[in-house]
C-alpha atoms as a PDB file:
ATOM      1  CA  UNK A   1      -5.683   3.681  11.410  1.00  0.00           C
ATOM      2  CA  UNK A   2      -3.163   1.258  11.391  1.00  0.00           C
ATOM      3  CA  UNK A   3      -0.549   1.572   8.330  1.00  0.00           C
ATOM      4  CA  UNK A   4       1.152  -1.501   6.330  1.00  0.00           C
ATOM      5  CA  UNK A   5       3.588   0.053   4.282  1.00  0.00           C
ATOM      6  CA  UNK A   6       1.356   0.392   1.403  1.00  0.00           C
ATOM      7  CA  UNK A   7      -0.777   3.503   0.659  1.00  0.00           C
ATOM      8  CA  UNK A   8       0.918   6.134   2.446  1.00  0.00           C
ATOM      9  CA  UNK A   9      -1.155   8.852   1.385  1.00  0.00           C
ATOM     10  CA  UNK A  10      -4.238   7.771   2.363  1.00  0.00           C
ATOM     11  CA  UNK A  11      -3.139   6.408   5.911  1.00  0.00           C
ATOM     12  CA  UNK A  12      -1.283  10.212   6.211  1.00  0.00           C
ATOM     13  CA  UNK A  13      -4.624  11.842   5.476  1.00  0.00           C
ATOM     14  CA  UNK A  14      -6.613   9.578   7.849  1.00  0.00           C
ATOM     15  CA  UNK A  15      -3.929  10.262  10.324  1.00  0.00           C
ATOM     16  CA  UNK A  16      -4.151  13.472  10.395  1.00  0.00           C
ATOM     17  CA  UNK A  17      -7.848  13.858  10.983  1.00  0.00           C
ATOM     18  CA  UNK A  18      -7.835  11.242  13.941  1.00  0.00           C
ATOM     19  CA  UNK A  19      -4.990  13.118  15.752  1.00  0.00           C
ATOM     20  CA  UNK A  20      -6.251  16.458  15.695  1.00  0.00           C
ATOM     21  CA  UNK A  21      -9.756  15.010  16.636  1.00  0.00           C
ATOM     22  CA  UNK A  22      -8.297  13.060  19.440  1.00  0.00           C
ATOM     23  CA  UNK A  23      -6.166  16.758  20.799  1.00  0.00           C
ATOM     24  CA  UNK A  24      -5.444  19.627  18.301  1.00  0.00           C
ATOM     25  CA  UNK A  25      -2.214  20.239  20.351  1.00  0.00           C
ATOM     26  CA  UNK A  26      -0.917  16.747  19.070  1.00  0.00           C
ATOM     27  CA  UNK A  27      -0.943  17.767  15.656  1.00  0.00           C
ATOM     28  CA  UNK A  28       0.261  20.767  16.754  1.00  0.00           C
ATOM     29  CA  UNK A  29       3.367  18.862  18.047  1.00  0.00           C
ATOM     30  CA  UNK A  30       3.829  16.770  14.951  1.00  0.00           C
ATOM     31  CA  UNK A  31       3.818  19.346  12.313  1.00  0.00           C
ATOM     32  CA  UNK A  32       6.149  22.404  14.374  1.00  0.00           C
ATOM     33  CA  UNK A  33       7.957  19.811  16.681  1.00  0.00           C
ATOM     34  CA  UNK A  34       8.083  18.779  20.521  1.00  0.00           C
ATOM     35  CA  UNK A  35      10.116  21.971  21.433  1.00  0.00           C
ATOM     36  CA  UNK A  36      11.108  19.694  24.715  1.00  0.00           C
ATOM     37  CA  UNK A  37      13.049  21.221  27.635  1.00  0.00           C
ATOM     38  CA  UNK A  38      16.351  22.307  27.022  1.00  0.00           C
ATOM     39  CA  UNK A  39      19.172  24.085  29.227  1.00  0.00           C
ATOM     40  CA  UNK A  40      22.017  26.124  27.773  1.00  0.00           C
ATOM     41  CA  UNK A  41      25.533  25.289  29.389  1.00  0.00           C
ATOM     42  CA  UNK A  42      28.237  27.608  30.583  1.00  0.00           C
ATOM     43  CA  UNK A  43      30.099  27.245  26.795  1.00  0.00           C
ATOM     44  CA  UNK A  44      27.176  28.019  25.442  1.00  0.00           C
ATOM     45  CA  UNK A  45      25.810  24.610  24.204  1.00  0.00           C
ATOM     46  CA  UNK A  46      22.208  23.711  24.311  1.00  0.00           C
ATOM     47  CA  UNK A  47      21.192  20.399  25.416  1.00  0.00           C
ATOM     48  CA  UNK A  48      18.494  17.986  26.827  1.00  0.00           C
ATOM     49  CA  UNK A  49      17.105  19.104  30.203  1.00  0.00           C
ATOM     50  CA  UNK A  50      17.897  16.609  32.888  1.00  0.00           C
ATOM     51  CA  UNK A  51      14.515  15.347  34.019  1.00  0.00           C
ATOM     52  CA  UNK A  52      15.284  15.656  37.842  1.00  0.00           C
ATOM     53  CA  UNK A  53      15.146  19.235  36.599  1.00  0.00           C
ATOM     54  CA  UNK A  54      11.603  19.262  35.012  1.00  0.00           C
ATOM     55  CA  UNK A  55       8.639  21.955  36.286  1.00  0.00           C
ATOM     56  CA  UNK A  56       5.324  21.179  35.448  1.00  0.00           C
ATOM     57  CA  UNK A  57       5.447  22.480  32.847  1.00  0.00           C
ATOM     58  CA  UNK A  58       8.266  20.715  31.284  1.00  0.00           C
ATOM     59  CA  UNK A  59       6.097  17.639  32.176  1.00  0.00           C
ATOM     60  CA  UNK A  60       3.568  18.998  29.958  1.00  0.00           C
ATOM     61  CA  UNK A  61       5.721  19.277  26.903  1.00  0.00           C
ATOM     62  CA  UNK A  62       6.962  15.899  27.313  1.00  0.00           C
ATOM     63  CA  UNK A  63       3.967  14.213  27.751  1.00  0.00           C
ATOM     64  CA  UNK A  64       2.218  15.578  24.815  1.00  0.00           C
ATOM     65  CA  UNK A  65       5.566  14.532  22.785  1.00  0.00           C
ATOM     66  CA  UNK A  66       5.184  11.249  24.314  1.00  0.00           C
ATOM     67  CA  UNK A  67       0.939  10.857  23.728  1.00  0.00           C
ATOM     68  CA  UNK A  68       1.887  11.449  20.364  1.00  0.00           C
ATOM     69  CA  UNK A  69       4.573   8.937  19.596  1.00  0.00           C
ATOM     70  CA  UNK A  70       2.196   6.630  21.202  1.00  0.00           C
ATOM     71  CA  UNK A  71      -0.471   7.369  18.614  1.00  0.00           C
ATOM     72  CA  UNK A  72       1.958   6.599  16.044  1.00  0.00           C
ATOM     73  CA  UNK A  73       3.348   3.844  17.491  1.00  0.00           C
ATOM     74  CA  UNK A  74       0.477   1.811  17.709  1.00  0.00           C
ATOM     75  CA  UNK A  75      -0.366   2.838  14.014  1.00  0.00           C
ATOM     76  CA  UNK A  76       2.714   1.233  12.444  1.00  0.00           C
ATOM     77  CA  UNK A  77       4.367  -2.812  12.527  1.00  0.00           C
ATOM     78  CA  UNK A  78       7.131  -3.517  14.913  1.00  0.00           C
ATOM     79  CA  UNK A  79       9.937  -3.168  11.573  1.00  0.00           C
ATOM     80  CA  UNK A  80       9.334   0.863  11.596  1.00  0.00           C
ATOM     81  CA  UNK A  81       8.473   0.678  15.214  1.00  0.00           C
ATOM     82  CA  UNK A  82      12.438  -0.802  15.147  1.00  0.00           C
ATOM     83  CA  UNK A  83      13.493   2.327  13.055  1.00  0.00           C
ATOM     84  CA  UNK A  84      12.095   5.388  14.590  1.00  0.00           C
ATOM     85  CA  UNK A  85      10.632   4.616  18.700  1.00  0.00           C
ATOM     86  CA  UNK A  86      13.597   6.792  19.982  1.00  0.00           C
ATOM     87  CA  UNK A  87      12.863  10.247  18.287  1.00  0.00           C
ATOM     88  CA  UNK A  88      10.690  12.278  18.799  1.00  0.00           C
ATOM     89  CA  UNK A  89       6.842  12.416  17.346  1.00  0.00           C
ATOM     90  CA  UNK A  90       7.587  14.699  14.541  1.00  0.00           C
ATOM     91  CA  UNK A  91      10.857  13.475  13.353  1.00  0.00           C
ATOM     92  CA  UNK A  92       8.616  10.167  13.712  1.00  0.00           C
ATOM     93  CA  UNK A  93       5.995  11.125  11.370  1.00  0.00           C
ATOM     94  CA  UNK A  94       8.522  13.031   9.108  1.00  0.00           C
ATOM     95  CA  UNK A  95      10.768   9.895   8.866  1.00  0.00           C
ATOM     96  CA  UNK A  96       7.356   7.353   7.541  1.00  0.00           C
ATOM     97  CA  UNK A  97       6.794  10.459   4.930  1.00  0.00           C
ATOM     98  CA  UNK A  98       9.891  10.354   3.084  1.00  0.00           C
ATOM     99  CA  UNK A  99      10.579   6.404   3.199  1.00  0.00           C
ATOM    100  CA  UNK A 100       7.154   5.259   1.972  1.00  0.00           C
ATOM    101  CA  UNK A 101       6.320   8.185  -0.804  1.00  0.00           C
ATOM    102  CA  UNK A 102       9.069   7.747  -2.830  1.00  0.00           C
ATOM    103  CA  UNK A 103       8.351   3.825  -2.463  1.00  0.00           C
ATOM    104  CA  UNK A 104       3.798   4.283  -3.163  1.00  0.00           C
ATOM    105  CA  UNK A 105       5.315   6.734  -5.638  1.00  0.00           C
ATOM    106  CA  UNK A 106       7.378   3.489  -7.607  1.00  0.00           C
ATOM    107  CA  UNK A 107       4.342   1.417  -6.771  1.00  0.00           C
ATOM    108  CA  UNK A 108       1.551   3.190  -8.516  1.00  0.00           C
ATOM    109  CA  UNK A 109       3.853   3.925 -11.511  1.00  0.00           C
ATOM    110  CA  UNK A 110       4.186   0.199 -12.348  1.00  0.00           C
ATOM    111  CA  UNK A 111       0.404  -0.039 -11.739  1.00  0.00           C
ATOM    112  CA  UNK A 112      -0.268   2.513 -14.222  1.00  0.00           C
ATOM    113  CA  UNK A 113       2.242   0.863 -16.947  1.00  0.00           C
ATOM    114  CA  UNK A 114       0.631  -2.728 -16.128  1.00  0.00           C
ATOM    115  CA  UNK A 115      -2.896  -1.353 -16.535  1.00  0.00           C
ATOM    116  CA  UNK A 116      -1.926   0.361 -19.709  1.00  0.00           C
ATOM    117  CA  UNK A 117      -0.682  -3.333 -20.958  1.00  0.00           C
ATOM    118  CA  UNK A 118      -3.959  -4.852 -19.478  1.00  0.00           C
ATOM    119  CA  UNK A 119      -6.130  -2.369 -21.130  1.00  0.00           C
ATOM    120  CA  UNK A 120      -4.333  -2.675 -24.577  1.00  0.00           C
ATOM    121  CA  UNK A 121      -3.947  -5.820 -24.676  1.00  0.00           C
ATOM    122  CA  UNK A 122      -4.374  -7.453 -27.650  1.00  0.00           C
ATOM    123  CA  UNK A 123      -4.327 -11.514 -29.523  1.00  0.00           C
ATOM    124  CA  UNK A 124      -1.311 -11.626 -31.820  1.00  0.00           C
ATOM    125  CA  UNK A 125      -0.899 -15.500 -31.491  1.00  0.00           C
ATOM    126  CA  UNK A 126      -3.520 -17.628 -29.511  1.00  0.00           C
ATOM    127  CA  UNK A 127      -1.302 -20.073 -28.013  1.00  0.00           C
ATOM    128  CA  UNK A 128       1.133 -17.349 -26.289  1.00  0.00           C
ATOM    129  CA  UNK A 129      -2.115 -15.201 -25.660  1.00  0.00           C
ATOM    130  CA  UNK A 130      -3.047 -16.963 -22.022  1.00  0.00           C
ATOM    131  CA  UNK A 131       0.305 -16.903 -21.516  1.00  0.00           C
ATOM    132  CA  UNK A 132       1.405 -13.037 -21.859  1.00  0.00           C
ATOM    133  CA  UNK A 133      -2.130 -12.037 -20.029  1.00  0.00           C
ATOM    134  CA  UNK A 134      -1.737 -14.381 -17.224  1.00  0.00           C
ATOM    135  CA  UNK A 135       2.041 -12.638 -17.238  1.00  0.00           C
ATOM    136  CA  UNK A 136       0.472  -9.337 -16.890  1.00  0.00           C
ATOM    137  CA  UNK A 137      -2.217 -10.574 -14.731  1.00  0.00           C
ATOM    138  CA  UNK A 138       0.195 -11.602 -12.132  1.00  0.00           C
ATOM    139  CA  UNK A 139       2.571  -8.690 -11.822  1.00  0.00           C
ATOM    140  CA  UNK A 140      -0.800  -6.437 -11.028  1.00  0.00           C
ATOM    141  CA  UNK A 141      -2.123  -9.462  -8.347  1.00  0.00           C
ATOM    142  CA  UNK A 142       1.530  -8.981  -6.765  1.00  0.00           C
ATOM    143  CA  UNK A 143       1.061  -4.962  -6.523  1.00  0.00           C
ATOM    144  CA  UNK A 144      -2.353  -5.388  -5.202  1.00  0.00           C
ATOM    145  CA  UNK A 145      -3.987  -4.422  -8.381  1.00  0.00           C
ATOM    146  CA  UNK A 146      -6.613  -6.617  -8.889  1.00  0.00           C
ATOM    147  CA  UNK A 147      -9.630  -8.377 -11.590  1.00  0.00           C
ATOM    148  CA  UNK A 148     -12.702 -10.404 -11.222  1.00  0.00           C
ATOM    149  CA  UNK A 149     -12.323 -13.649 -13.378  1.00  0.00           C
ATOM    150  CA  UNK A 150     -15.654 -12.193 -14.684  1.00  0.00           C
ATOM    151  CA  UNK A 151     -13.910  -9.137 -16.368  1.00  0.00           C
ATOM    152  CA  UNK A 152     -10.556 -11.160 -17.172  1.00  0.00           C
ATOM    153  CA  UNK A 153     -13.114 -13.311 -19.447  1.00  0.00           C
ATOM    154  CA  UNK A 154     -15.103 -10.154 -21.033  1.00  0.00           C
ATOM    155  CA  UNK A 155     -11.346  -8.832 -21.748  1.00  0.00           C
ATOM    156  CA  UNK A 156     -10.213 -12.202 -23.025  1.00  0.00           C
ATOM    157  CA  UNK A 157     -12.836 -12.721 -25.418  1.00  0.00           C
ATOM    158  CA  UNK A 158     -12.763  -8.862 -26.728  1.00  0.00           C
ATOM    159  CA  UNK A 159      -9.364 -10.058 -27.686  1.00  0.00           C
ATOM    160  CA  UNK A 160     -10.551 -12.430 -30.156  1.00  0.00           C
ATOM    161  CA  UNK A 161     -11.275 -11.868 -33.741  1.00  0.00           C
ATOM    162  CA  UNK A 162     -15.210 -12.408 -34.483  1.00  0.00           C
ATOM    163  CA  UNK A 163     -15.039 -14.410 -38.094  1.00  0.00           C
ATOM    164  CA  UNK A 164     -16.089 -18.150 -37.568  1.00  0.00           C
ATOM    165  CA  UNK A 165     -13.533 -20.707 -38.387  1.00  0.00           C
ATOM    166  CA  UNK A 166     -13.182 -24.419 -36.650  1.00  0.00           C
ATOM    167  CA  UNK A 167     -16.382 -26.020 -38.369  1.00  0.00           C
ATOM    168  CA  UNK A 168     -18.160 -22.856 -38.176  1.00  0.00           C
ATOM    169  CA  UNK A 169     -17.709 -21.938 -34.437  1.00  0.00           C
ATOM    170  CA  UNK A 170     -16.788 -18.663 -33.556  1.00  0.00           C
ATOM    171  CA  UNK A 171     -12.949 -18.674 -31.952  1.00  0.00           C
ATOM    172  CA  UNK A 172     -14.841 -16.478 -29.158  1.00  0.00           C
ATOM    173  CA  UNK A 173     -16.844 -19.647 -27.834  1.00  0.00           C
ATOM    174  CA  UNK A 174     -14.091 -22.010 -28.543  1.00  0.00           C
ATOM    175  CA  UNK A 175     -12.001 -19.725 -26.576  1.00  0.00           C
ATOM    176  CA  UNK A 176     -14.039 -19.367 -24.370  1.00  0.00           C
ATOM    177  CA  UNK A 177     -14.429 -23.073 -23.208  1.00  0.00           C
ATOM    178  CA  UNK A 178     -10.181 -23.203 -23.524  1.00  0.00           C
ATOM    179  CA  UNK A 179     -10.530 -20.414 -21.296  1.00  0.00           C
ATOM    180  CA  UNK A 180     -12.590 -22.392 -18.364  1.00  0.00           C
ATOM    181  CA  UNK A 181     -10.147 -25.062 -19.114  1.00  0.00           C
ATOM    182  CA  UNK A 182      -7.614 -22.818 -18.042  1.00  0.00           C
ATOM    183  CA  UNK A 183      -9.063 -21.425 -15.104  1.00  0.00           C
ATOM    184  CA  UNK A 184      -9.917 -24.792 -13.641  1.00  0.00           C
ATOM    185  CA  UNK A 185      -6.212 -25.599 -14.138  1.00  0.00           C
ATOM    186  CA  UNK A 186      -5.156 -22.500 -11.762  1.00  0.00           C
ATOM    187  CA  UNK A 187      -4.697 -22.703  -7.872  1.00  0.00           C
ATOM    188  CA  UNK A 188      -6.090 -20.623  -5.309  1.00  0.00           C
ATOM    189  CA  UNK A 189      -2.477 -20.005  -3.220  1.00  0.00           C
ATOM    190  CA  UNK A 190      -5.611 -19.144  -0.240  1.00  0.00           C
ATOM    191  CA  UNK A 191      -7.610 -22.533  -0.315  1.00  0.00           C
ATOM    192  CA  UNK A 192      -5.644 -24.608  -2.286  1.00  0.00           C
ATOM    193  CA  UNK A 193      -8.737 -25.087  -4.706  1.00  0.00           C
ATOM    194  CA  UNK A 194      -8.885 -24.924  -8.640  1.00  0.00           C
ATOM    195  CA  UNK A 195     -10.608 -22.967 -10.879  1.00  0.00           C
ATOM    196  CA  UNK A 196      -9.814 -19.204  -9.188  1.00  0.00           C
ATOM    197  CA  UNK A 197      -7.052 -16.949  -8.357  1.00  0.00           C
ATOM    198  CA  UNK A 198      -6.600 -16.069  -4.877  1.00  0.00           C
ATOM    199  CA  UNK A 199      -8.454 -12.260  -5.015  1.00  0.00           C
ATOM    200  CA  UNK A 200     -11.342 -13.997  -6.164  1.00  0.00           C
ATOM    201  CA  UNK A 201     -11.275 -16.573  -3.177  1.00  0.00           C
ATOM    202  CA  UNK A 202     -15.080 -17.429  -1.965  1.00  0.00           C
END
């Protein structure tokens, strides 16, 4: 599964089930850490073992470390690949956890506050109405959130008061043909063509 920054959660969880299908030991790796080869010097330090030093079973360790990383590697773009390729698997994983929840964690919060505006949205003066929706409209389009021009219009026109005025037309139908008006005055940023936001490109 191949991750773009957004979603975090769900690319973690699908993550985690291809890895330990692919080699339980993988996951294994990721969650308790490589424990690669190490050699304790005379004053007591601990550091990397040299790798003219390896056994086989040194080998081992590192290579699972290394499948690992790989799996990750190929699962994220080349700006994280940029941050994290020189550590190791788990300090990998650990490192895409804690920069992109706290960010999907800011992400669905404004989603929830625009979808509480989109929901309650209400007509307190027609001509800022298409206006303050579009406003709202926008803001969710750039978070990914997104409508049908079918249910912007059913929301639109619950917006509008039923009692007939204009020569006996309800303002529902005279909206609603402003409304078309509108739409066929709004690019598609994906074709170039009126009459549909991008989402709802054919």
């Amino acid at each position: 599964p191949f991750f773009d920054g957004n979603t975090c959660c769900h690319w973690k969880a699908k993550m985690t089930i291809f890895i330990q299908s692919l080699d339980y030991n993988l996951w294994d790796l990721i969650v308790d850490g490589p424990n690669l080869p190490t050699v304790t010097l005379e004053n007591g330090d601990v550091v990397p073992k040299p790798r003219n030093l390896y056994d086989d079973n040194d080998r081992r360790r590192v290579q699972v470390n290394a499948k690992a990383k790989h799996i990750i590697i190929c699962a994220i773009n080349s700006n994280d690949f940029s941050r994290i390729s020189s550590i190791s698997a788990k300090e990998m994983w650990d490192r895409l956890e804690v920069t992109y929840k706290g960010a999907n964690q800011v992400k669905e919060a404004k989603i929830s506050m625009l979808v509480h505006d989109y929901e309650i949205f209400t007509m307190n003066d027609i001509k800022s109405m298409f206006s303050r929706f579009t406003n709202i409209i926008n803001a969710l389009q750039a978070l990914d959130k997104t409508y049908s021009n079918s249910e912007m219009m059913r929301k639109i026109l619950r917006c509008l008061p039923s009692k007939k005025k204009f020569g006996g037309k309800s303002n529902k139908k005279i909206y609603q043909k402003r409304e078309s008006s509108k739409l066929e005055e709004i690019i598609c940023f994906e074709c170039n063509k009126p009459g549909h936001y991008k989402s709802d490109c054919p």
